[in-house]
N, C-alpha and C. Protein backbone atom coordinates (compact mmCIF):
# COMPACT_ATOMS: atom_id res chain seq x y z
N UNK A 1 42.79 106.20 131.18
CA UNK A 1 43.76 107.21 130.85
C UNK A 1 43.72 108.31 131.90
N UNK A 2 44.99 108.58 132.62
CA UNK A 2 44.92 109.75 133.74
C UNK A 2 45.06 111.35 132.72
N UNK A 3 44.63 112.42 133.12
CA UNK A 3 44.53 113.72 132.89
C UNK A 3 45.68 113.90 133.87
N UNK A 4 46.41 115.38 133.20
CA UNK A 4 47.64 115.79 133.87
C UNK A 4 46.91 116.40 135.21
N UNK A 5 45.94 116.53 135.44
CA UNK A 5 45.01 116.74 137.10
C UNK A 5 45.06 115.96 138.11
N UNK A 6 45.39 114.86 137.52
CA UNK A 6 45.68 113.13 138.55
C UNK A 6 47.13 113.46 138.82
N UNK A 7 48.38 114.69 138.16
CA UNK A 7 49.16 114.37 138.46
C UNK A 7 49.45 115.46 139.68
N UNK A 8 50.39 115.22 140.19
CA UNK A 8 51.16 116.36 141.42
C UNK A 8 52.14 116.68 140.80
N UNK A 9 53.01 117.71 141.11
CA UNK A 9 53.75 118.26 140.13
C UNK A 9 54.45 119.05 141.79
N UNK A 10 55.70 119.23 141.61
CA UNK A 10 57.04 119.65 142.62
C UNK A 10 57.29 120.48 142.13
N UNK A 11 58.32 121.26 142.21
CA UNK A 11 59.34 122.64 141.88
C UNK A 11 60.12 122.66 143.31
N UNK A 12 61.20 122.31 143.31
CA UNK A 12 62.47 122.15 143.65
C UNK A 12 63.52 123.47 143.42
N UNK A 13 62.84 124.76 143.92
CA UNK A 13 64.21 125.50 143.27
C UNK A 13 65.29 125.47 143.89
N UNK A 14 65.63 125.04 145.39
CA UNK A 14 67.06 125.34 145.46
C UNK A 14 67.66 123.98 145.64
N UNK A 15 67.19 123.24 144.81
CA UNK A 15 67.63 122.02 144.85
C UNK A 15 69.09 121.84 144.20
N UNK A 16 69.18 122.31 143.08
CA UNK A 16 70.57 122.57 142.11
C UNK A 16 71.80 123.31 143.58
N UNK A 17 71.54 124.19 144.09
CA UNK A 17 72.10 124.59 145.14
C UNK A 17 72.71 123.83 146.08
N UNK A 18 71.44 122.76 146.56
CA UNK A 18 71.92 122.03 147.71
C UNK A 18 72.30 120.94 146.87
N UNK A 19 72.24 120.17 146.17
CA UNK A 19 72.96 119.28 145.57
C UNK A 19 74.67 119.63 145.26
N UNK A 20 74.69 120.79 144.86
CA UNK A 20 76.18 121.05 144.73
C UNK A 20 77.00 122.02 146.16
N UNK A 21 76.12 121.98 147.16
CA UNK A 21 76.64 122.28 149.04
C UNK A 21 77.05 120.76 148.74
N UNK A 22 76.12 119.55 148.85
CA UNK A 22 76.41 118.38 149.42
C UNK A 22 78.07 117.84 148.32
N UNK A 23 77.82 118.19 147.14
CA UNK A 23 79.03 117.51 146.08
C UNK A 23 80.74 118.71 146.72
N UNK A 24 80.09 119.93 147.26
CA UNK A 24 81.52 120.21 147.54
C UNK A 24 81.89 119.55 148.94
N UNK A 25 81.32 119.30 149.58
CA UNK A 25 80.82 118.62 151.19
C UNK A 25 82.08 117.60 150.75
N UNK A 26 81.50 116.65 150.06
CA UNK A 26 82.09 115.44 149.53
C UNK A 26 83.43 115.41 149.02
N UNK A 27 83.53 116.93 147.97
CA UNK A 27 85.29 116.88 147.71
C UNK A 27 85.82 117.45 148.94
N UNK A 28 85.45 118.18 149.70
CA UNK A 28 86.38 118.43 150.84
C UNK A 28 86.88 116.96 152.04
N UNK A 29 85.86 115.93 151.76
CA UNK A 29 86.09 114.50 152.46
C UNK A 29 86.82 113.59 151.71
N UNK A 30 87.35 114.26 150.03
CA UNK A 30 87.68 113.20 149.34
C UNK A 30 86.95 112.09 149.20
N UNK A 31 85.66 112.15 149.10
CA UNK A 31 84.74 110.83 149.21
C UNK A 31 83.97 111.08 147.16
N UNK A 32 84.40 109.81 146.71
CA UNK A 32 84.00 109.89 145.29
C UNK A 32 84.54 110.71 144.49
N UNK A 33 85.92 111.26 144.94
CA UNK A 33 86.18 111.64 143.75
C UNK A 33 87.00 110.98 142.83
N UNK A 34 86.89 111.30 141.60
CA UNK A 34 87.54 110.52 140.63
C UNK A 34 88.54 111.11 139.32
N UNK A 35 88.93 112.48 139.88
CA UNK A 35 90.03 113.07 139.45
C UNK A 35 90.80 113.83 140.10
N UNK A 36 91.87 114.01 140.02
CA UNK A 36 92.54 114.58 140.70
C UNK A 36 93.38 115.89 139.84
N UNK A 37 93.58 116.85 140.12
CA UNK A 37 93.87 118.19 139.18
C UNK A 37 95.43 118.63 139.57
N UNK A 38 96.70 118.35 139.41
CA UNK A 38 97.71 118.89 139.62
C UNK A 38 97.66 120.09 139.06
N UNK A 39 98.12 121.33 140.33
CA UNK A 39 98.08 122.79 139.75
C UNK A 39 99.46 123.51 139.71
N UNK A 40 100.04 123.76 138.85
CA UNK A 40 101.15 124.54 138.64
C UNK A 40 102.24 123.28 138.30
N UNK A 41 103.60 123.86 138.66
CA UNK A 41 104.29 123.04 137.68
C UNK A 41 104.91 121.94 138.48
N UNK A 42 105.40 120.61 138.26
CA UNK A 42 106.27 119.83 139.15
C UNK A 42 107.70 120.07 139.02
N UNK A 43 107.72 121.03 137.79
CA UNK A 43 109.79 121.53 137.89
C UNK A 43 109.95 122.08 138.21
N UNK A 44 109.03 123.42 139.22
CA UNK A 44 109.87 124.28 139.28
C UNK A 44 109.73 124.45 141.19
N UNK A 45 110.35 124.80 141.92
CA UNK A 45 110.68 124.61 142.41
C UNK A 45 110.22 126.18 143.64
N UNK A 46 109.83 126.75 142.95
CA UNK A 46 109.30 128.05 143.34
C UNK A 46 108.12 127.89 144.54
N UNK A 47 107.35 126.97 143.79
CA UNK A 47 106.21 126.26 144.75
C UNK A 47 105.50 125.29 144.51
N UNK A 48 105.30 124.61 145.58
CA UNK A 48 104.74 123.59 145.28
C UNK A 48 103.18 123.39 144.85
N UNK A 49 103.10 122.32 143.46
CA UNK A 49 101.88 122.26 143.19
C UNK A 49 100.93 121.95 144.03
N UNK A 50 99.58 121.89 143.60
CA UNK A 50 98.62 121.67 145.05
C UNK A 50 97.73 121.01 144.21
N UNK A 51 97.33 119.87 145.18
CA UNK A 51 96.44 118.64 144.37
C UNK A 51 94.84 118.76 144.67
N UNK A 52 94.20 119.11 143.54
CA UNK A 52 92.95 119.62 143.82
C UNK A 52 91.76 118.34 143.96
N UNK A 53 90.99 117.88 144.35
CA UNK A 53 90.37 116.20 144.13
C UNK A 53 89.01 116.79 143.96
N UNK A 54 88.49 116.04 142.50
CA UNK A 54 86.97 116.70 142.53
C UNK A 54 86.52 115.84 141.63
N UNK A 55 85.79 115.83 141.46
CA UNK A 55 84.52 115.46 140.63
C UNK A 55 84.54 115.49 138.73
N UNK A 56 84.82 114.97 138.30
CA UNK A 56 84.99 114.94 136.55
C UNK A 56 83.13 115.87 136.22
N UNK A 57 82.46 115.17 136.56
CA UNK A 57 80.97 115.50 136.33
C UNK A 57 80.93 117.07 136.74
N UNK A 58 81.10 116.91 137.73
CA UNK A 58 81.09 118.69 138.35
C UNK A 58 81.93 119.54 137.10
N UNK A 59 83.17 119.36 137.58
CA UNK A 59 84.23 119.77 136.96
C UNK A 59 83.74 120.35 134.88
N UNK A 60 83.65 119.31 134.56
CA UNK A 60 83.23 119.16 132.99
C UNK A 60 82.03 119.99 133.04
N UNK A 61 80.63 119.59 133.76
CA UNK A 61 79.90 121.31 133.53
C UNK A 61 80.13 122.08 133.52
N UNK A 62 81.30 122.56 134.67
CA UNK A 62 81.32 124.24 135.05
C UNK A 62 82.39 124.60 133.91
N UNK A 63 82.90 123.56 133.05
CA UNK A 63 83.75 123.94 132.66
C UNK A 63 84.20 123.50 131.01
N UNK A 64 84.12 124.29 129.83
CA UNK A 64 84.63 123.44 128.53
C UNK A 64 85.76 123.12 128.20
N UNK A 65 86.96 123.87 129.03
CA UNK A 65 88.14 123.45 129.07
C UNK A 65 88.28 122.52 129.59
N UNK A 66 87.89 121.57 130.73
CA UNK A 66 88.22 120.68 131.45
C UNK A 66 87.38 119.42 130.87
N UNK A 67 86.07 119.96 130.39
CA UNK A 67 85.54 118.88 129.70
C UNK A 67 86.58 118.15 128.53
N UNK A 68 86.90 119.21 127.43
CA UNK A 68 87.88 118.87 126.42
C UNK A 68 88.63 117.86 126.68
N UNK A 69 89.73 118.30 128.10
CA UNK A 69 90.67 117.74 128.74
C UNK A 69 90.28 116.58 128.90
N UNK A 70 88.77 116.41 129.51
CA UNK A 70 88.87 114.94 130.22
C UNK A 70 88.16 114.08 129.49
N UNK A 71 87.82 114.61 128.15
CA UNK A 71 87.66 113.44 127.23
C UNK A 71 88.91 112.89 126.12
N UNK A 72 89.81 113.90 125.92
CA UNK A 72 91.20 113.43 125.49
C UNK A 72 91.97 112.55 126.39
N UNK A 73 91.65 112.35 128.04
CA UNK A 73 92.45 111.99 128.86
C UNK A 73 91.19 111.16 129.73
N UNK A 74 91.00 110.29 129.38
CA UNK A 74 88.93 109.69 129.69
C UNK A 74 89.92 108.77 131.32
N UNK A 75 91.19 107.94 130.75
CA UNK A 75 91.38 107.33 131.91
C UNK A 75 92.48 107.84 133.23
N UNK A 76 92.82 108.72 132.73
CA UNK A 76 93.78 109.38 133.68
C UNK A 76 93.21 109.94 135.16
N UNK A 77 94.03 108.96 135.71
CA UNK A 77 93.05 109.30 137.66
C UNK A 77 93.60 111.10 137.54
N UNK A 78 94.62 111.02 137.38
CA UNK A 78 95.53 112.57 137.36
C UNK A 78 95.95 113.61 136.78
N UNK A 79 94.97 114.56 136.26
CA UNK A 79 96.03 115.63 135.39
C UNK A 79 96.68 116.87 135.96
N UNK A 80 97.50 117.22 135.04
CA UNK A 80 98.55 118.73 135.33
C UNK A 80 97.80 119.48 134.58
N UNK A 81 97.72 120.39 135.51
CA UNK A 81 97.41 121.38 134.63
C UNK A 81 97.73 122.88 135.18
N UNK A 82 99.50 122.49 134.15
CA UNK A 82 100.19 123.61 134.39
C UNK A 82 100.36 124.72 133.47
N UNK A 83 99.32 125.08 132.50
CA UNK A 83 99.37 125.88 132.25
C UNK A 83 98.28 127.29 132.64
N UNK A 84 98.51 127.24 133.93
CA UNK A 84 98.18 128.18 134.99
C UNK A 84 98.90 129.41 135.40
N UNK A 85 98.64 130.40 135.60
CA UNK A 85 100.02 131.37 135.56
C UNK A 85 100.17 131.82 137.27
N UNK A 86 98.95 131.23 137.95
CA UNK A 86 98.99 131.28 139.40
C UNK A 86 98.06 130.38 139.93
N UNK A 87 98.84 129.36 140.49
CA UNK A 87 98.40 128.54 141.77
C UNK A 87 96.65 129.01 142.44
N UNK A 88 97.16 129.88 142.89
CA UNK A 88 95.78 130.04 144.20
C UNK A 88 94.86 130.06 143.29
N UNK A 89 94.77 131.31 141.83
CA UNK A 89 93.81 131.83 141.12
C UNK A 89 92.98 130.96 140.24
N UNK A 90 93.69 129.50 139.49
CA UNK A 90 93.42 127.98 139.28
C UNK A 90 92.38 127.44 140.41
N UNK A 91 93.01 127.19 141.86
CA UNK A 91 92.00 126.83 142.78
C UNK A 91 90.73 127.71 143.24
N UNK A 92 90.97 128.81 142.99
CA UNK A 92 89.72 129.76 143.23
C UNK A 92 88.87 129.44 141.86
N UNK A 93 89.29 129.23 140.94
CA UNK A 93 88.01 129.01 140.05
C UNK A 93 87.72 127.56 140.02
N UNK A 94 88.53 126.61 140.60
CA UNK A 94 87.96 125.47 140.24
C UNK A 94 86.72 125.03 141.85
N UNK A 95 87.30 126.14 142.42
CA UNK A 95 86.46 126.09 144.02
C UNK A 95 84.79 126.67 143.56
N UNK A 96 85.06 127.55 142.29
CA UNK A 96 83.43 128.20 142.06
C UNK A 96 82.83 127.47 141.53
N UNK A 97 83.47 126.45 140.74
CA UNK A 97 82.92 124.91 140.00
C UNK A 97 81.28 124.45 141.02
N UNK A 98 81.72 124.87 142.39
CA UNK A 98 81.59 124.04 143.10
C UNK A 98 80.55 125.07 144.05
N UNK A 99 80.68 126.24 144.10
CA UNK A 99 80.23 126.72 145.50
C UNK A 99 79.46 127.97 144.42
N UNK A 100 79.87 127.90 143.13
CA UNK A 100 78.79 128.87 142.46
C UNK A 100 79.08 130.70 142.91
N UNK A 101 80.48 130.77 143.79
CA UNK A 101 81.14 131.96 144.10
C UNK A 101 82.42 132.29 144.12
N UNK A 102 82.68 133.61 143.10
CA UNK A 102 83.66 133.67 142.53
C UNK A 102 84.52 135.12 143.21
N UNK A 103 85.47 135.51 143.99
CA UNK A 103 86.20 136.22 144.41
C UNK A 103 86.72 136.85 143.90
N UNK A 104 87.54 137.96 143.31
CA UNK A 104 88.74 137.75 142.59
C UNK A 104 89.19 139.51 143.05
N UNK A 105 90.61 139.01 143.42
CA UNK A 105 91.05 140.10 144.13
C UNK A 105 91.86 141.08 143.30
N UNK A 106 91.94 142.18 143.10
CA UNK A 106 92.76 143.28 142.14
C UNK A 106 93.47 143.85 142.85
């Protein structure tokens, strides 16, 4: 029988950090992602939506709204999600999902 003395023991603190540098790394290459986020509306004509590509896993932690979403919608490569009242301000928070920094301009 080993004693917890036989064992070695790690601490990893900025590991959570660099794991989610490397996962935004990856949505900026489009490599693995497996949802795609339509932002704002496709009727209107004002501006065009902007297609965000990320991560369901990521996404669903940082987030209980999106979790909700993407278990009502488990197979959908694509959602809208136009009930956003501004474009950029949608991608700035779904960018902190990711980079753990949040901007927000007044």
């Amino acid at each position: 029988m080993s004693s917890s003395s036989d064992t070695l023991h790690f601490s990893l603190p900025a590991h959570g950090d660099s794991v989610l540098h490397k996962m935004n790394a990856l949505r900026e290459e489009h490599r693995f992602c497996d949802i795609t986020l339509i932002l704002g509306s496709l009727n209107t004509s004002a501006s065009q939506p902007v297609h965000f590509h990320g991560h369901r896993v990521v996404l669903a932690a940082s987030s209980d709204f999106l979790r909700v979403q993407f278990l009502l919608h488990k197979d959908q490569a694509e959602m809208s999600v136009s009930a956003v009242s501004s474009v950029r301000v949608a991608k700035t928070l779904l960018l902190s999902c990711y980079t753990g920094f949040l901007e927000v301009r007044y």
